[in-house]
PDB file of N, CA and C in Angstrom:
ATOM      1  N   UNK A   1     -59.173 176.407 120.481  1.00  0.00           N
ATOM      2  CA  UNK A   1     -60.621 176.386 120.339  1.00  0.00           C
ATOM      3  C   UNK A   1     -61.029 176.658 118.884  1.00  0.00           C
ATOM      4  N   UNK A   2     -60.251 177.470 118.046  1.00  0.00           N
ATOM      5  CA  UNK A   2     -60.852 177.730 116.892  1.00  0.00           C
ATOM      6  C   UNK A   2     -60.261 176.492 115.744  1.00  0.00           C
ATOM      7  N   UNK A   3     -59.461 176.144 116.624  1.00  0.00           N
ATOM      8  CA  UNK A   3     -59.241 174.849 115.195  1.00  0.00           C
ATOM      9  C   UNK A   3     -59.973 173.812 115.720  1.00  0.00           C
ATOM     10  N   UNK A   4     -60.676 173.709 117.015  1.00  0.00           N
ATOM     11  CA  UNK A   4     -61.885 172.740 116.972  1.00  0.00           C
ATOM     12  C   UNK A   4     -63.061 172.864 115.929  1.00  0.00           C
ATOM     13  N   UNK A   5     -63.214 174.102 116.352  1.00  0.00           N
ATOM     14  CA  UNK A   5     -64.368 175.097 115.944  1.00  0.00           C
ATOM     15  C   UNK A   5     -64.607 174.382 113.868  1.00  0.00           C
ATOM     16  N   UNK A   6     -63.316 174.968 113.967  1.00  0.00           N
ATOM     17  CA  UNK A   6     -63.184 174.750 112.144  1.00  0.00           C
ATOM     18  C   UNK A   6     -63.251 173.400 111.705  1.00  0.00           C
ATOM     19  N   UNK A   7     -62.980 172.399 112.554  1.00  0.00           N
ATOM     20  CA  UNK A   7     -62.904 171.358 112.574  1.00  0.00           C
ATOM     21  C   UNK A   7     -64.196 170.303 112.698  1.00  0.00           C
ATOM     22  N   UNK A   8     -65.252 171.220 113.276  1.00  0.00           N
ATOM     23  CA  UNK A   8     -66.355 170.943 113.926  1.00  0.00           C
ATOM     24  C   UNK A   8     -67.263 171.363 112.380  1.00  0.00           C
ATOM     25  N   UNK A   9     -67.162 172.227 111.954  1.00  0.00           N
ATOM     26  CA  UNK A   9     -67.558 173.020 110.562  1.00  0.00           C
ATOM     27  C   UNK A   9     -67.198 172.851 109.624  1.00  0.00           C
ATOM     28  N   UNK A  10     -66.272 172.518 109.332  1.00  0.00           N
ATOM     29  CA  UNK A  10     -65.678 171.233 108.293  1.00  0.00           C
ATOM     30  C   UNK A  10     -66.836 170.264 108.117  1.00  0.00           C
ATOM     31  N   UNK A  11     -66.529 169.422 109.374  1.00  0.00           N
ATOM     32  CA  UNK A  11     -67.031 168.156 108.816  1.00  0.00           C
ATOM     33  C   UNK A  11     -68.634 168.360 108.875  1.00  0.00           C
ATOM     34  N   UNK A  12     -69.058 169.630 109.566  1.00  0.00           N
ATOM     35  CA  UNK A  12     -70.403 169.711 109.178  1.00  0.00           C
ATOM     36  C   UNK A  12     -71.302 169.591 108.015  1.00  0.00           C
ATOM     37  N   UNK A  13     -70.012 170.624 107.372  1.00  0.00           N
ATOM     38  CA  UNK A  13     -70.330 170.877 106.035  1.00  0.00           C
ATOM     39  C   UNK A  13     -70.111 170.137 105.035  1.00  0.00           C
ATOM     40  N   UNK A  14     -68.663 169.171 105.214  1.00  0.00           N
ATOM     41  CA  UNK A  14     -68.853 167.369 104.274  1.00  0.00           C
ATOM     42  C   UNK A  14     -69.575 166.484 104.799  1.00  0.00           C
ATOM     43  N   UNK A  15     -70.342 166.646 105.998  1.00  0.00           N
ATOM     44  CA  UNK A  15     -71.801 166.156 106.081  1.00  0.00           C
ATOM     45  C   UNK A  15     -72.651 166.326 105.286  1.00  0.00           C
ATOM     46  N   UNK A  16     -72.868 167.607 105.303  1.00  0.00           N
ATOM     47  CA  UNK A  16     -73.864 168.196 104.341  1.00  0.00           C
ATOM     48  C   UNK A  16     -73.824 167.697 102.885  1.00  0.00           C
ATOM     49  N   UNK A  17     -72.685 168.018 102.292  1.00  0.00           N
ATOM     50  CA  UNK A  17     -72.289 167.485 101.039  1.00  0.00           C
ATOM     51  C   UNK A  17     -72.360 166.204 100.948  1.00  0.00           C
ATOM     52  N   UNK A  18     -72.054 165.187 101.686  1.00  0.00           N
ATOM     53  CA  UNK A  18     -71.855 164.386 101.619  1.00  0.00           C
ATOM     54  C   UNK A  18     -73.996 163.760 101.696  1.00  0.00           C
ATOM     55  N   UNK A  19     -74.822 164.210 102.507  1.00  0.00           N
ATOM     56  CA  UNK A  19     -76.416 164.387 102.212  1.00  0.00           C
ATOM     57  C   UNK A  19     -76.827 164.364 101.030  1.00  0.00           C
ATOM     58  N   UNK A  20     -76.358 165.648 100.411  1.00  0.00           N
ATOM     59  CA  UNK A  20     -76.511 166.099  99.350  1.00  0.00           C
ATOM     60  C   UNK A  20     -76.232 165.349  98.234  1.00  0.00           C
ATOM     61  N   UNK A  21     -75.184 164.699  98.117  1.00  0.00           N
ATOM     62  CA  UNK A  21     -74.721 163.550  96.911  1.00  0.00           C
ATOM     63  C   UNK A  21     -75.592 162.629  97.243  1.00  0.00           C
ATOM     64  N   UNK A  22     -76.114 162.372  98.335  1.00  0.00           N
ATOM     65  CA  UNK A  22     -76.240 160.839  98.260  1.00  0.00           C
ATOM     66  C   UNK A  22     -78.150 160.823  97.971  1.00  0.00           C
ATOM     67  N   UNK A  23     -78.424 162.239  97.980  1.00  0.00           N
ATOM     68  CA  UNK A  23     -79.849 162.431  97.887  1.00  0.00           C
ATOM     69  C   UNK A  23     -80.216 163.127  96.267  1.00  0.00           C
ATOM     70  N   UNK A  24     -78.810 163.227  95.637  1.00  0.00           N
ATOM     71  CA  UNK A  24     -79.331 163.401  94.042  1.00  0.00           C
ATOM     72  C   UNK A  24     -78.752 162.060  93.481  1.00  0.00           C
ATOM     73  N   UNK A  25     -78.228 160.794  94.103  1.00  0.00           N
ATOM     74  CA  UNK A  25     -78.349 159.510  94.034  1.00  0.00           C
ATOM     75  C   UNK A  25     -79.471 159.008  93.684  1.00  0.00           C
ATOM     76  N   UNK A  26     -80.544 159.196  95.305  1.00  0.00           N
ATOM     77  CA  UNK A  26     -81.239 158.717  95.307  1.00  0.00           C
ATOM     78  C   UNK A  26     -82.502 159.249  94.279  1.00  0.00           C
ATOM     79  N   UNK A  27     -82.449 160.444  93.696  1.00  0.00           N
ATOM     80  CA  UNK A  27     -83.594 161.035  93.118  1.00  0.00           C
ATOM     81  C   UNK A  27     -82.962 160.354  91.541  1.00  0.00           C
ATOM     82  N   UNK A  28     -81.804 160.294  91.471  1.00  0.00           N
ATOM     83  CA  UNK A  28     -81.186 159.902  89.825  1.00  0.00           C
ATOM     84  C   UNK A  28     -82.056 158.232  89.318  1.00  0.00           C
ATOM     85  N   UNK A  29     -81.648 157.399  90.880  1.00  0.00           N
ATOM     86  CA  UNK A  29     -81.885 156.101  90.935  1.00  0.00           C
ATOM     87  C   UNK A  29     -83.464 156.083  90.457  1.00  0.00           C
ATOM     88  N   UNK A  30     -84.437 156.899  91.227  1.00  0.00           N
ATOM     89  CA  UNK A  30     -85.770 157.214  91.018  1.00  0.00           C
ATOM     90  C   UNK A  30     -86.244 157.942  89.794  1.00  0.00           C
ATOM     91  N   UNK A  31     -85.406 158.510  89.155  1.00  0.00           N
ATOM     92  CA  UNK A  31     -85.703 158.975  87.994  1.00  0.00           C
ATOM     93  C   UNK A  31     -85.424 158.033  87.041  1.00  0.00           C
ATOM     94  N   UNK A  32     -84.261 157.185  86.899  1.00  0.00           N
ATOM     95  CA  UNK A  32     -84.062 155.772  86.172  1.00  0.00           C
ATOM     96  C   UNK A  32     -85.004 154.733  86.048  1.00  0.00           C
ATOM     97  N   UNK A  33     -85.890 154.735  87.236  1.00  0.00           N
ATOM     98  CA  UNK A  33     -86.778 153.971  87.750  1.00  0.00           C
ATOM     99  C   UNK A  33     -88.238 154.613  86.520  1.00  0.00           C
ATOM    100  N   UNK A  34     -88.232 155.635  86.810  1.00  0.00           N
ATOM    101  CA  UNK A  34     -89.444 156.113  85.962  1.00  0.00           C
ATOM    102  C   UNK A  34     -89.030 157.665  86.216  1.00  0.00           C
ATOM    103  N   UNK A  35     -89.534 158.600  85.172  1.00  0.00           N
ATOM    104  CA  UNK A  35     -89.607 159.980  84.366  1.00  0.00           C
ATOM    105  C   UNK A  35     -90.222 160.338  85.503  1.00  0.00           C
ATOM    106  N   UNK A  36     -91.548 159.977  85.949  1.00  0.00           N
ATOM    107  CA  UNK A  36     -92.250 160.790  86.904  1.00  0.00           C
ATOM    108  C   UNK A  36     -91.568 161.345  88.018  1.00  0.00           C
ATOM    109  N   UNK A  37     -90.509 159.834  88.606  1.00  0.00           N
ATOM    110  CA  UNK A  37     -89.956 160.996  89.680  1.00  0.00           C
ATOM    111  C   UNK A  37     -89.366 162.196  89.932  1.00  0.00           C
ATOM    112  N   UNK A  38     -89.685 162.871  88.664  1.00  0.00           N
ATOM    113  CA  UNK A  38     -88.852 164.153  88.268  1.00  0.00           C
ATOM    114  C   UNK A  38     -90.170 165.265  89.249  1.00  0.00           C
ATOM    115  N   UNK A  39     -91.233 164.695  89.137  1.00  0.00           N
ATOM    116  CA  UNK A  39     -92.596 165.784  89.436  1.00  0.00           C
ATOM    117  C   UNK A  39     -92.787 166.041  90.861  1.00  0.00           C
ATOM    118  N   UNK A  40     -92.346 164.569  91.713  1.00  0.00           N
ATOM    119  CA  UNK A  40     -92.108 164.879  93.459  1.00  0.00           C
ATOM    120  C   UNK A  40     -90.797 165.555  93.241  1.00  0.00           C
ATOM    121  N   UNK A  41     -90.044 165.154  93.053  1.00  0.00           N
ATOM    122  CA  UNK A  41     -88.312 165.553  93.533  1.00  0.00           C
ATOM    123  C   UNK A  41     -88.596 167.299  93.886  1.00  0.00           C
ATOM    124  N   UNK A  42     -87.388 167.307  94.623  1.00  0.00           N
ATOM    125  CA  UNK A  42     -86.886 168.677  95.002  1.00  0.00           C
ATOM    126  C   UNK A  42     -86.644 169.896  94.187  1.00  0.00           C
ATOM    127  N   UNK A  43     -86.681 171.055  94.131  1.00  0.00           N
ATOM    128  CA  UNK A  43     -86.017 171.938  93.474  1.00  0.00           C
ATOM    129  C   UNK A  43     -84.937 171.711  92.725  1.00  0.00           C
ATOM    130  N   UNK A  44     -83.872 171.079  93.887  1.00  0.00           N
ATOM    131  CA  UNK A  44     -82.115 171.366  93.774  1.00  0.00           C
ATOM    132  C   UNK A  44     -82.502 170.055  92.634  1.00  0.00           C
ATOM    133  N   UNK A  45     -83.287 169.108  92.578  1.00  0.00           N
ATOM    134  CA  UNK A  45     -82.805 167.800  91.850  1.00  0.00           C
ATOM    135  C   UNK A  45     -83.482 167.942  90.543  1.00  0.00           C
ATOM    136  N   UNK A  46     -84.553 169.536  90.362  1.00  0.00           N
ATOM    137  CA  UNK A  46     -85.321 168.904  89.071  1.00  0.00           C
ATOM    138  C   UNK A  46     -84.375 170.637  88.321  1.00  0.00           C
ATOM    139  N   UNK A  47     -83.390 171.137  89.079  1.00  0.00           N
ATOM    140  CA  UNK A  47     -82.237 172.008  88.586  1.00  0.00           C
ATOM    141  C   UNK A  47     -81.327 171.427  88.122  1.00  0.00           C
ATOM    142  N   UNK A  48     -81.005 169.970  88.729  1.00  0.00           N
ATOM    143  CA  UNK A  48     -79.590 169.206  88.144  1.00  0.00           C
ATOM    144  C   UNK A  48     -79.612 168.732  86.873  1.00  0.00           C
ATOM    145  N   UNK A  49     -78.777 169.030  85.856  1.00  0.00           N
ATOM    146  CA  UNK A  49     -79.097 168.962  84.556  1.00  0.00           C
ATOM    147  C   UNK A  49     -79.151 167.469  84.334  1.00  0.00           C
ATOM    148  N   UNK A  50     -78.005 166.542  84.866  1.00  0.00           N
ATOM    149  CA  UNK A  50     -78.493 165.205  84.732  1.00  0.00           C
ATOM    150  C   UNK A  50     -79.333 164.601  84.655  1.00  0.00           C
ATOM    151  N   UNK A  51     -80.516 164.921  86.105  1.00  0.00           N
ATOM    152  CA  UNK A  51     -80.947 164.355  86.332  1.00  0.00           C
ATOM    153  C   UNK A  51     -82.711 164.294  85.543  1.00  0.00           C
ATOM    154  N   UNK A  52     -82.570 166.044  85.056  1.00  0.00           N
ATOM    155  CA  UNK A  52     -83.377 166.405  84.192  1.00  0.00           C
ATOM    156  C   UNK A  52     -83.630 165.797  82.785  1.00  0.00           C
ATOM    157  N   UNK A  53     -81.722 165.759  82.229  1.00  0.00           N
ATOM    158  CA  UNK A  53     -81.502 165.029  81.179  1.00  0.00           C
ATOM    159  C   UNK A  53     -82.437 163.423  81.357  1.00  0.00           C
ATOM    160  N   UNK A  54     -81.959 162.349  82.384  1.00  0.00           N
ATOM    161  CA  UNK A  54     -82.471 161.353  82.849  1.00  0.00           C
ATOM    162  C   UNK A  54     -83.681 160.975  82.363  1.00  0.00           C
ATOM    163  N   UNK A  55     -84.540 162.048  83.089  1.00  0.00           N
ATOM    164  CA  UNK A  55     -86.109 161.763  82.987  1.00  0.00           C
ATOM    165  C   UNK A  55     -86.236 162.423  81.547  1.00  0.00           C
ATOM    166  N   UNK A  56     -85.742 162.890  80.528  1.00  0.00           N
ATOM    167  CA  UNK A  56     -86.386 163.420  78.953  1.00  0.00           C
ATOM    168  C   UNK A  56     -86.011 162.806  78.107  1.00  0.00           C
ATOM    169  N   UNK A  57     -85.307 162.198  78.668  1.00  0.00           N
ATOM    170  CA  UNK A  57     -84.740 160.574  78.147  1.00  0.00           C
ATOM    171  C   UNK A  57     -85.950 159.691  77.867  1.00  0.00           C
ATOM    172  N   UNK A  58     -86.337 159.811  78.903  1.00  0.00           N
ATOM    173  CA  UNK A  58     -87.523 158.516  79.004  1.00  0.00           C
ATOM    174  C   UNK A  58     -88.712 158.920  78.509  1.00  0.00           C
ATOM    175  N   UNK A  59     -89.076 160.044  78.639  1.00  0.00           N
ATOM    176  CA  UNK A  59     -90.068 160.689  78.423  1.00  0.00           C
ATOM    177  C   UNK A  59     -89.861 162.263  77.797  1.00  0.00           C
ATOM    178  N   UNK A  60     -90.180 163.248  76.499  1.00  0.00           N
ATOM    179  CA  UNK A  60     -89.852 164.031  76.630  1.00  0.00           C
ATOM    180  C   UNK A  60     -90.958 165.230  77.292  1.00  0.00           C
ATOM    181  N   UNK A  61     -91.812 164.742  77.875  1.00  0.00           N
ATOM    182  CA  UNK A  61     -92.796 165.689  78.959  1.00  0.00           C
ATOM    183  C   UNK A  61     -92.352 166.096  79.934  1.00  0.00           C
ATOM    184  N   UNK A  62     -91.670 165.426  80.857  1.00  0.00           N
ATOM    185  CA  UNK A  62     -90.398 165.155  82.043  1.00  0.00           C
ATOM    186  C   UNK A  62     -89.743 167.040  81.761  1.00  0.00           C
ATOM    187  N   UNK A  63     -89.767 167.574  81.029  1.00  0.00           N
ATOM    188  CA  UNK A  63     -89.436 168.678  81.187  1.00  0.00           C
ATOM    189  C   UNK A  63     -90.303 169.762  81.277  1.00  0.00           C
ATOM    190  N   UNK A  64     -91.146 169.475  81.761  1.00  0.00           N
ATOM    191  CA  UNK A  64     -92.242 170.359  82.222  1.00  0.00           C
ATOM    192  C   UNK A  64     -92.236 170.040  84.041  1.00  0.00           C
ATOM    193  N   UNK A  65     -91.564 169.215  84.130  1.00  0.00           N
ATOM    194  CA  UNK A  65     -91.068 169.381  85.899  1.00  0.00           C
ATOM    195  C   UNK A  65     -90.010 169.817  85.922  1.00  0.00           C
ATOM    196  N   UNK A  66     -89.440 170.304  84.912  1.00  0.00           N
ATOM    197  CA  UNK A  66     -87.999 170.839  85.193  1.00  0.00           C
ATOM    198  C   UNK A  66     -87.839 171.994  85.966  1.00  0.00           C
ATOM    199  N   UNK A  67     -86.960 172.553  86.204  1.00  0.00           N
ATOM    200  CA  UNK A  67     -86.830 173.936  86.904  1.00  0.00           C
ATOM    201  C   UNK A  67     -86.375 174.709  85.310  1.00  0.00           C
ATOM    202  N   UNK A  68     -86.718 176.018  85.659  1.00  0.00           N
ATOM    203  CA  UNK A  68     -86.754 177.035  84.590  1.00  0.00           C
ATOM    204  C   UNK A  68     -85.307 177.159  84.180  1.00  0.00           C
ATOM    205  N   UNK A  69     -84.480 177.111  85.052  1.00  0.00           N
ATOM    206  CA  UNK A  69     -82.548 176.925  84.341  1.00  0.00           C
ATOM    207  C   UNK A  69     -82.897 175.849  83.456  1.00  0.00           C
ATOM    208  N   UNK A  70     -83.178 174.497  83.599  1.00  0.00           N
ATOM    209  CA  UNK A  70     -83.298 173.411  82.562  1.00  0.00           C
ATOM    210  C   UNK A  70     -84.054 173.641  81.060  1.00  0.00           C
ATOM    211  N   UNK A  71     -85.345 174.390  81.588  1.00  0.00           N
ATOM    212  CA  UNK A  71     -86.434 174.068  80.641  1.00  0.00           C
ATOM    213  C   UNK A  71     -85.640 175.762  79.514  1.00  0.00           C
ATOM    214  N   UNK A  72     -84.475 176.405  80.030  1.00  0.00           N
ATOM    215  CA  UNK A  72     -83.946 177.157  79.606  1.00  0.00           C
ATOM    216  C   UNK A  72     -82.787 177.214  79.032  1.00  0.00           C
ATOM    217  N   UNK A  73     -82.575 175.487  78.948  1.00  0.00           N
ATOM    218  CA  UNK A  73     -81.626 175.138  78.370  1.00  0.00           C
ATOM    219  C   UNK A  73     -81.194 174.343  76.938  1.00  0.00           C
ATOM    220  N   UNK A  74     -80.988 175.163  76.321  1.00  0.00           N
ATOM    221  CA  UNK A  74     -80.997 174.938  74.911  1.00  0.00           C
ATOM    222  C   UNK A  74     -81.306 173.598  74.098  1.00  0.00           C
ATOM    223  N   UNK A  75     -80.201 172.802  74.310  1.00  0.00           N
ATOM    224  CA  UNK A  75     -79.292 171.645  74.237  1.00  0.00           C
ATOM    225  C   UNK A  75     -80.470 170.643  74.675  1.00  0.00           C
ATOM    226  N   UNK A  76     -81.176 170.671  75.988  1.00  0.00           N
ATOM    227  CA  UNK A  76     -81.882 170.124  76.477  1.00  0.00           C
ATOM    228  C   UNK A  76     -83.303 170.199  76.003  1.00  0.00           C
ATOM    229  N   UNK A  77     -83.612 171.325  75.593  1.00  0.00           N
ATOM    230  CA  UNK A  77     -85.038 171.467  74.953  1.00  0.00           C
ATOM    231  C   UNK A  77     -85.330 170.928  73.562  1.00  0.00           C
ATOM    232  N   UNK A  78     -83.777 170.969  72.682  1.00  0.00           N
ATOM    233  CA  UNK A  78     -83.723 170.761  71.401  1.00  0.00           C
ATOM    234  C   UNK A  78     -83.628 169.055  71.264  1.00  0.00           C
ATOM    235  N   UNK A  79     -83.484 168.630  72.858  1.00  0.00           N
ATOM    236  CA  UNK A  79     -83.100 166.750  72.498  1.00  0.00           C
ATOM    237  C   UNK A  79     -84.626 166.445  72.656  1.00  0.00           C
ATOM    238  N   UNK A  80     -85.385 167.013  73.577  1.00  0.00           N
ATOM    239  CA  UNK A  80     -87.033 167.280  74.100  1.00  0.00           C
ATOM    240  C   UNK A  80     -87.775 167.185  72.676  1.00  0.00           C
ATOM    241  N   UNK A  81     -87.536 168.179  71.968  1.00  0.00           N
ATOM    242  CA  UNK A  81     -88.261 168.555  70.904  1.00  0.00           C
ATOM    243  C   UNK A  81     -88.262 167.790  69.811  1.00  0.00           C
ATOM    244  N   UNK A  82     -86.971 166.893  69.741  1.00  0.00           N
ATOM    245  CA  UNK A  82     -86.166 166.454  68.585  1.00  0.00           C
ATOM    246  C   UNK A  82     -87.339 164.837  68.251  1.00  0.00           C
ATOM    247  N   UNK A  83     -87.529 164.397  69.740  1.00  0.00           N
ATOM    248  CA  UNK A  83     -88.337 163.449  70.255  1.00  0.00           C
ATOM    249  C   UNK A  83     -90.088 163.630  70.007  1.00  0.00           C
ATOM    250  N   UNK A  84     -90.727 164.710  70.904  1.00  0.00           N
ATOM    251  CA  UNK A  84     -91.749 164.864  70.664  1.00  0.00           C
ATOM    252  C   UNK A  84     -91.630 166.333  70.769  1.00  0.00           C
ATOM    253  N   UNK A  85     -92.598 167.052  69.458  1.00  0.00           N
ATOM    254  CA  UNK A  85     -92.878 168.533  69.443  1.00  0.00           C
ATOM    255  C   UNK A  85     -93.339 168.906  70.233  1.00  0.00           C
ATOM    256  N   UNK A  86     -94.098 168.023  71.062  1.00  0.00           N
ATOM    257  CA  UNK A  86     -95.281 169.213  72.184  1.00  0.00           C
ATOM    258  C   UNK A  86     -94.486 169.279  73.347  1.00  0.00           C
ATOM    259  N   UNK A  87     -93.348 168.952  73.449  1.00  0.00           N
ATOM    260  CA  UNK A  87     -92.401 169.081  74.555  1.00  0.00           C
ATOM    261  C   UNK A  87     -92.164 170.808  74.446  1.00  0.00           C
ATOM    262  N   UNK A  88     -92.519 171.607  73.453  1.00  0.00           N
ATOM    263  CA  UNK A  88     -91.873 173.032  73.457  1.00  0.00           C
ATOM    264  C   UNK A  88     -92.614 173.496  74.459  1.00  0.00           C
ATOM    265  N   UNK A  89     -93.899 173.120  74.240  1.00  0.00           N
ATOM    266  CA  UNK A  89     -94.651 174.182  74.957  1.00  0.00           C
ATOM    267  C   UNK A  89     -93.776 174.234  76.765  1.00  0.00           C
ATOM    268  N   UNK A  90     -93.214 173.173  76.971  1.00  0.00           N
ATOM    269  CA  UNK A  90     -92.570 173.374  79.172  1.00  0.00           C
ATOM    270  C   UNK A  90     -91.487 174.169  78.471  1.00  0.00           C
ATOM    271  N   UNK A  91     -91.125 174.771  77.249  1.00  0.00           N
ATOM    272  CA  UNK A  91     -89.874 175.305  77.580  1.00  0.00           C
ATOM    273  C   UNK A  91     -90.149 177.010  77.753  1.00  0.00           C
ATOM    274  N   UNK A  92     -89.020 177.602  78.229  1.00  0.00           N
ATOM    275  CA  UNK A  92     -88.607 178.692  78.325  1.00  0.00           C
ATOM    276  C   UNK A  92     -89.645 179.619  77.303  1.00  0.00           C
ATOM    277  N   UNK A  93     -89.876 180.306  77.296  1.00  0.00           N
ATOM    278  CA  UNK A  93     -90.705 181.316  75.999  1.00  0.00           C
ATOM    279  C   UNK A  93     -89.397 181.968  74.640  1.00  0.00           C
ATOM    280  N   UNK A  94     -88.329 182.244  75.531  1.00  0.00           N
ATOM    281  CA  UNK A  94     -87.237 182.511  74.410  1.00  0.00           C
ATOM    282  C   UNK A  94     -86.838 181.400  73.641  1.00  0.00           C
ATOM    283  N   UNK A  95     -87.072 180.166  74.120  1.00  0.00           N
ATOM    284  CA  UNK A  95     -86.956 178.657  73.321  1.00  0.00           C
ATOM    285  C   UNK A  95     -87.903 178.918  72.650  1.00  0.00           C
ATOM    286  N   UNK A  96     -89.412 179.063  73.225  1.00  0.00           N
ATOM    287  CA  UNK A  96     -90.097 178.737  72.276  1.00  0.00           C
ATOM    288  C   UNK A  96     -90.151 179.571  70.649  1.00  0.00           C
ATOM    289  N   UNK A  97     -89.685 180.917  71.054  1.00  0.00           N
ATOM    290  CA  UNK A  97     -89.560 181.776  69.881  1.00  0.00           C
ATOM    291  C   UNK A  97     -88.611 181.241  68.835  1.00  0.00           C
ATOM    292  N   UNK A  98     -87.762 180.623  69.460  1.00  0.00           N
ATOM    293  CA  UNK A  98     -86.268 180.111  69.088  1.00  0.00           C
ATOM    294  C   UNK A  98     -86.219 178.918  67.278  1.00  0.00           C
ATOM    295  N   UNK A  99     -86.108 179.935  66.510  1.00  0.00           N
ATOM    296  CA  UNK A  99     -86.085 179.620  65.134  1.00  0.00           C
ATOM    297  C   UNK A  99     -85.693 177.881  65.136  1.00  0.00           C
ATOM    298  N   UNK A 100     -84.421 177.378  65.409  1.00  0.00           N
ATOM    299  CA  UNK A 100     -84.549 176.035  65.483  1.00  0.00           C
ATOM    300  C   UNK A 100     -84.916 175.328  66.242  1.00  0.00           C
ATOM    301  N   UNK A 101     -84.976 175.308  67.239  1.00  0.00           N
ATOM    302  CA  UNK A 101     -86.179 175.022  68.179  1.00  0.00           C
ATOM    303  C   UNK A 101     -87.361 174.514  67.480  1.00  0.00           C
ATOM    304  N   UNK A 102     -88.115 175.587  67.164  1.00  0.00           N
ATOM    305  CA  UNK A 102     -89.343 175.518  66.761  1.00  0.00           C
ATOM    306  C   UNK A 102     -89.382 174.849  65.457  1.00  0.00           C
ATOM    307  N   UNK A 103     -88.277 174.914  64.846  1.00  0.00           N
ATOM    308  CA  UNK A 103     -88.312 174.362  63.986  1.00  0.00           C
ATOM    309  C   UNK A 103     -87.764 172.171  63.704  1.00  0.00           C
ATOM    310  N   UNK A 104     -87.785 172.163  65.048  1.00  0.00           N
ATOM    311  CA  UNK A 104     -87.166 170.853  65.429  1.00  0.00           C
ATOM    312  C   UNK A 104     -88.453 170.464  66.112  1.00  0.00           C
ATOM    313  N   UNK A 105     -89.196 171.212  66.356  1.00  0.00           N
ATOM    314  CA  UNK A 105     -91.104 170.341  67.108  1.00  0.00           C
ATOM    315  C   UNK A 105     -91.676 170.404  65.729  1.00  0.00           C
ATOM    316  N   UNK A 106     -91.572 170.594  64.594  1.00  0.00           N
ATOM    317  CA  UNK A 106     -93.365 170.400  63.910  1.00  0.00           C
ATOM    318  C   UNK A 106     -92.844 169.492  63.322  1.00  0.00           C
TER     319      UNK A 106
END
């Protein structure tokens, strides 16, 4: 019974995963499509750095739907900024203090 059990929970859970990939697919595909879909999407998808990357690509406003791990991410704020300055203001407040940073928006 318990190696059903595990067996049963297994594949629940590469169900799940297997959801899960195929639904930061579909938000990647939609973000390729246009920046905006960054502003419906989910939590988990506007956390995925890709997909964040994706949309600031296209747009560097797109990070003002980001989730706060992103908009707290260095690398990512500095490609934001590098593009258009007024992208600082969605970032993090320690970005914004952030000597090159700030010095990569004016």
């Amino acid at each position: 019974a318990d190696r059903n059990t595990r067996s049963c929970c297994d594949s629940e859970q590469e169900k799940a995963m297997l959801e899960q990939k195929r639904d930061k697919e579909v938000v990647m595909a939609a973000v390729q499509q246009s920046w905006r879909a960054l502003e419906v999407a989910d939590k988990t998808a506007r956390s995925d750095r890709n997909i964040v990357l994706a949309a600031v690509r296209q747009n560097p406003a797109a990070l003002g739907f980001a989730a706060s791990l992103q908009r707290g991410r260095r690398s990512l704020v500095l490609e934001a900024v590098r593009v258009d300055g007024c992208a600082i203001q969605h970032a993090v407040s320690a970005l914004q203090a952030d000597e090159e940073v700030a010095g990569e928006a004016v």
